[in-house]
Every structure is written in structure tokens, then in C-alpha cells.
Protein backbone atom coordinates (compact mmCIF):
# COMPACT_ATOMS: atom_id res chain seq x y z
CA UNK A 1 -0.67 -3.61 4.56
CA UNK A 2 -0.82 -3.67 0.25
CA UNK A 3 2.36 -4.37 -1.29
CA UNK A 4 2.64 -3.10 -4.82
CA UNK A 5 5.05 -3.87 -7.32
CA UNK A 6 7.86 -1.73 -7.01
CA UNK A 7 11.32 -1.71 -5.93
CA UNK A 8 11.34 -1.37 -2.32
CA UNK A 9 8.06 -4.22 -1.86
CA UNK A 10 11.57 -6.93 -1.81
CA UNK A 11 12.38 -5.40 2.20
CA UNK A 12 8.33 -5.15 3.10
CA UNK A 13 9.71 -7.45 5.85
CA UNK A 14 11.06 -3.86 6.86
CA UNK A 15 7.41 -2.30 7.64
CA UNK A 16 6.04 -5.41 8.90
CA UNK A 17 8.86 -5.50 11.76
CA UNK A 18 8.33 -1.66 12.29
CA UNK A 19 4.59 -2.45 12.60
CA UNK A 20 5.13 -4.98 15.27
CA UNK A 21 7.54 -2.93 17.35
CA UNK A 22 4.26 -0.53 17.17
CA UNK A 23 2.14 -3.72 18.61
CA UNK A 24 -0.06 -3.55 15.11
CA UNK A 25 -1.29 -6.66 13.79
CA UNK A 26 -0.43 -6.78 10.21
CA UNK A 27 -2.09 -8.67 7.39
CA UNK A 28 -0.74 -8.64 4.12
CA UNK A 29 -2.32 -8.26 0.59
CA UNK A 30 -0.76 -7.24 -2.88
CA UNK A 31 -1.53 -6.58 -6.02
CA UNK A 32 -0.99 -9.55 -8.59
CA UNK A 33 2.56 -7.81 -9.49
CA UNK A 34 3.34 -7.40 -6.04
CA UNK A 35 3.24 -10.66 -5.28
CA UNK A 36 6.49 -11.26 -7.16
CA UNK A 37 8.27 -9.28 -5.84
CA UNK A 38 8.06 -10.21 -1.88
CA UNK A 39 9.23 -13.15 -0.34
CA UNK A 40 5.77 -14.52 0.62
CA UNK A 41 7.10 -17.17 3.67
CA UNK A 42 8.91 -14.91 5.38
CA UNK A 43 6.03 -12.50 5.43
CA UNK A 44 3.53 -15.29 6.25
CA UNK A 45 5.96 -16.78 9.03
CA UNK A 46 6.37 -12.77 10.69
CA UNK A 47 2.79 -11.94 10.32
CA UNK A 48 1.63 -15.42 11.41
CA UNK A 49 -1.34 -14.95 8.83
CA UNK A 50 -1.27 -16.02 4.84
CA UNK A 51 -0.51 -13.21 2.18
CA UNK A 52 -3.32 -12.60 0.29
CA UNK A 53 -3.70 -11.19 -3.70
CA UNK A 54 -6.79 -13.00 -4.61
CA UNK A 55 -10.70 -13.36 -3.43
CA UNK A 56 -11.43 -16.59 -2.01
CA UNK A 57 -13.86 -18.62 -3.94
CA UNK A 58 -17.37 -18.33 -2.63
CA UNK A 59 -18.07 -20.87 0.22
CA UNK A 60 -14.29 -21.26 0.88
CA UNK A 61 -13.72 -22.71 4.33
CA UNK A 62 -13.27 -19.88 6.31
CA UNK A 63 -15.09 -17.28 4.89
CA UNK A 64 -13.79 -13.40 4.80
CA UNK A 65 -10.08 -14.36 5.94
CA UNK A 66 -9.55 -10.46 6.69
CA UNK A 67 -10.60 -9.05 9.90
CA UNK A 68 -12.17 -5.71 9.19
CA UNK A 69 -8.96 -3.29 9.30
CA UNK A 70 -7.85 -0.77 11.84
CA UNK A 71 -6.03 1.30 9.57
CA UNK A 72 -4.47 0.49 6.26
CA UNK A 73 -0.90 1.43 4.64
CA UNK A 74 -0.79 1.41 0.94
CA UNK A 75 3.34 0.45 0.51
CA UNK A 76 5.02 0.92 -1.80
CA UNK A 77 2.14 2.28 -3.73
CA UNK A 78 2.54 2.78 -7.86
CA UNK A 79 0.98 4.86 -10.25
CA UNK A 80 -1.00 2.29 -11.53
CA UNK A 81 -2.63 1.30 -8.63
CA UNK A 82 -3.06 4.67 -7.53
CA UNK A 83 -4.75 5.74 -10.25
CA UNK A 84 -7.09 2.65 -10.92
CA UNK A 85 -8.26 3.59 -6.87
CA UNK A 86 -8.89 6.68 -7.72
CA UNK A 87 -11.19 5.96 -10.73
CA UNK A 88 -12.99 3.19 -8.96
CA UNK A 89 -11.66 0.29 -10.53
CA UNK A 90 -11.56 -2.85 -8.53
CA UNK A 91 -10.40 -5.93 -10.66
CA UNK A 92 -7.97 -6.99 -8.24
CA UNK A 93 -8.40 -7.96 -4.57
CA UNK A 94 -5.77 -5.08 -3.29
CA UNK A 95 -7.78 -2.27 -5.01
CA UNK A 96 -11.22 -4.42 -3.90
CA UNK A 97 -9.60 -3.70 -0.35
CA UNK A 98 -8.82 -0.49 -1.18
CA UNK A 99 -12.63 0.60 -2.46
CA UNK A 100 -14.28 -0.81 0.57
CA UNK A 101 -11.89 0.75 3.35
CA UNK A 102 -12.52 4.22 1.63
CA UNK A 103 -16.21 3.89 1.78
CA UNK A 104 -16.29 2.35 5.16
CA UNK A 105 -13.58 5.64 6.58
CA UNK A 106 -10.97 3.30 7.39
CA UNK A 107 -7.35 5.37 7.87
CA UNK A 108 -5.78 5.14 4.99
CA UNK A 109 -1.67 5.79 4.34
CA UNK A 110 0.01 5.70 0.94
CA UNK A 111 3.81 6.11 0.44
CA UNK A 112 3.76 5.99 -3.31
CA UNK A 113 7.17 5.15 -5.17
CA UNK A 114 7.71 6.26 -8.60
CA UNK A 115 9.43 8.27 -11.06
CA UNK A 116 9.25 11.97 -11.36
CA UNK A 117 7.95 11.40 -14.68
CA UNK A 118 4.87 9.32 -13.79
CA UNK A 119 4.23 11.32 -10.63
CA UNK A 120 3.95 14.67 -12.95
CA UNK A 121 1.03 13.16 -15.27
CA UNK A 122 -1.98 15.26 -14.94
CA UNK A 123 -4.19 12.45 -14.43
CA UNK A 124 -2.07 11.23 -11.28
CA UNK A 125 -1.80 14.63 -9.79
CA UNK A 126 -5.58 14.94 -10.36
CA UNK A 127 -6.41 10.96 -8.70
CA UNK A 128 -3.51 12.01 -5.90
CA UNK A 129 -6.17 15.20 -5.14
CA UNK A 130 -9.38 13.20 -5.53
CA UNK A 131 -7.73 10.57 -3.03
CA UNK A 132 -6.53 13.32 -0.39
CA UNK A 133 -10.16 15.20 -0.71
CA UNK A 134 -11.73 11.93 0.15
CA UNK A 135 -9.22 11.62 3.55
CA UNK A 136 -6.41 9.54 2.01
CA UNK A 137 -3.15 10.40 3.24
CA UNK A 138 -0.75 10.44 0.12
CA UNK A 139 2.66 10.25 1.62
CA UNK A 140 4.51 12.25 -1.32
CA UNK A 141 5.93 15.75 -2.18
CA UNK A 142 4.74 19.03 -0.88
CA UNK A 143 6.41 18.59 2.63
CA UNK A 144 3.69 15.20 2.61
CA UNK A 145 6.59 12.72 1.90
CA UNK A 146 9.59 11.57 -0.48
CA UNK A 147 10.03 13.59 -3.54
CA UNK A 148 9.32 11.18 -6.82
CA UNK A 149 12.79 9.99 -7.95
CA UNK A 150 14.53 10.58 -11.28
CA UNK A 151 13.50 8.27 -14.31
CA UNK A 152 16.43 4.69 -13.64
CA UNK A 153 17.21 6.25 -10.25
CA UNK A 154 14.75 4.46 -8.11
CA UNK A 155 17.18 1.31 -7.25
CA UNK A 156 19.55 3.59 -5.30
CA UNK A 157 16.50 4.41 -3.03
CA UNK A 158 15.29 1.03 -2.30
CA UNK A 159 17.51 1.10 1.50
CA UNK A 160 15.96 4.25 2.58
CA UNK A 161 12.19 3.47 1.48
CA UNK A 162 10.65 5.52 4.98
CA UNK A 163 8.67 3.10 5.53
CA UNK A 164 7.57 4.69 9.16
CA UNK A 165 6.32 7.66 7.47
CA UNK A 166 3.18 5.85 6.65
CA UNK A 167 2.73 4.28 10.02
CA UNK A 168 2.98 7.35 11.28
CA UNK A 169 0.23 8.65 9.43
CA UNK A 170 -2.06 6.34 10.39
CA UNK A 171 -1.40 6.02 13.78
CA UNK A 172 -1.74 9.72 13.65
CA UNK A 173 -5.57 9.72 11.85
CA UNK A 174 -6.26 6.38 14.01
């Protein structure tokens, strides 16, 4: 699971519960933002594994703490990290994650959450295609998911995030 900073990442707890009534073991990354806005114990103490938004220093005990995933759900995905994917660009650990899993075929999920504004950019809709032509399933619009939300609207959405969806996508493409 990658967390990105948005709204609903504060009730993550919400997919990671879902997951385990699925019988998934979930491991949790964000991005550097999303890290602030999750409640890191709790996620650590119902995952039973540490949260992760940084690369371990070479020869850290322990090695590659990740076991090579299953399936991956991008949750609550943003523009920015959408687009940065999309291009390439790895200078976090989440979109290091991200690079790798799309190269190795991994099933890949993303329930994005963002304005209608941001969602209408050209260069978005154009990443959003790239991503989908490469087997990504991006959860949004076009009968694919949630419709992007009005610009200031997004906090009345944050209780009815569908987080499923994107486990049922995976589980689907698994």
C-alpha cells in the first residue's frame, strides 16, 4: 500500500482493515507528505510491519525490508505523484517502489483523489493514459472510479473514500 498526501490518507487504517478481512498482507510506504498525514503506530501496530517513506542506508541491518509485492494499491494517489510516475521520476522511495513494480508487472491499483481542476490538466490526462497503456489500473472517471471533486470540496468526501475499489482491482488483475 502507498499513502499519499491527501485528505482521505488520515482513515488509511480503513484499507488496511479491508485488506486484512481479504487475508492480504499489507506493508505500508508513503510519500514524504504522506507521512504526515497518517497516524504511523496505529498502522505499524495493524500491519505488524514498520511504515516506510525512506531507503534504508546501504548495509542497514536487515537489508531490503520489503518482500517483493503481490500486488500494489496506490491510495489515495495525487496528481503529483501521479504524474512524477508517469515521467519516470524516482526521488522518493514511494515512486522508487512505484518504478520497479511497473517494470517487474506487478498489479498495480490507483484510486487517485483530487480536484476536478488538477485532474483536467493535459499533462495528467496524458500520464493517466501512459500509466493505463503500460497496465496500471487508474481507479478514476470514465465508469473506472470516483469522479474528481470540485476545487474546496474534497473534505466532504474524505468518509466515503472507496477504498475497496482498488482492492478490487487488484485482486481482479492478481
Amino acid at each position: 500500500m502507498i499513502i499519499c498526501g491527501a485528505g482521505p490518507a488520515v482513515h488509511a487504517d480503513q484499507l488496511v482493515a479491508e485488506a486484512h478481512k481479504r487475508q492480504w498482507d499489507v506493508h505500508v510506504i508513503t510519500t514524504p507528505v504522506g507521512r504526515d498525514f497518517v497516524d504511523v503506530e496505529v498502522l505499524e501496530k495493524m500491519t505488524g510491519h514498520p511504515v516506510r517513506s525512506d531507503y534504508h542506508r546501504p548495509g542497514h541491518a536487515g537489508g531490503r525490508s520489503l518482500p517483493e509485492a503481490a500486488a500494489i494499491v496506490v491510495a489515495p494517489a495525487t496528481y503529483n505523484t501521479i504524474n512524477k510516475w508517469a515521467l519516470g521520476v524516482s526521488d522518493n522511495y514511494a515512486l522508487g517502489i512505484l518504478a520497479e513494480a511497473l517494470a517487474l508487472g506487478t498489479p498495480i491499483a490507483v484510486l487517485p483523489f483530487m480536484n476536478a481542476a488538477l485532474s483536467a490538466h493535459p499533462a495528467y490526462l496524458r500520464n493517466v493514459e501512459l500509466l493505463r497503456g503500460e497496465g496500471v489500473c487508474v481507479l478514476q472517471g470514465d465508469g473506472h472510479g470516483p469522479e474528481p471533486h470540485p476545487p474546496g470540496a474534497g473534505g466532504q468526501l474524505l468518509p466515503s473514500f472507496p477504498w475497496g475499489l482498488a482492492l478490487d482491482a487488484v485482486e481482479t488483475a492478481h
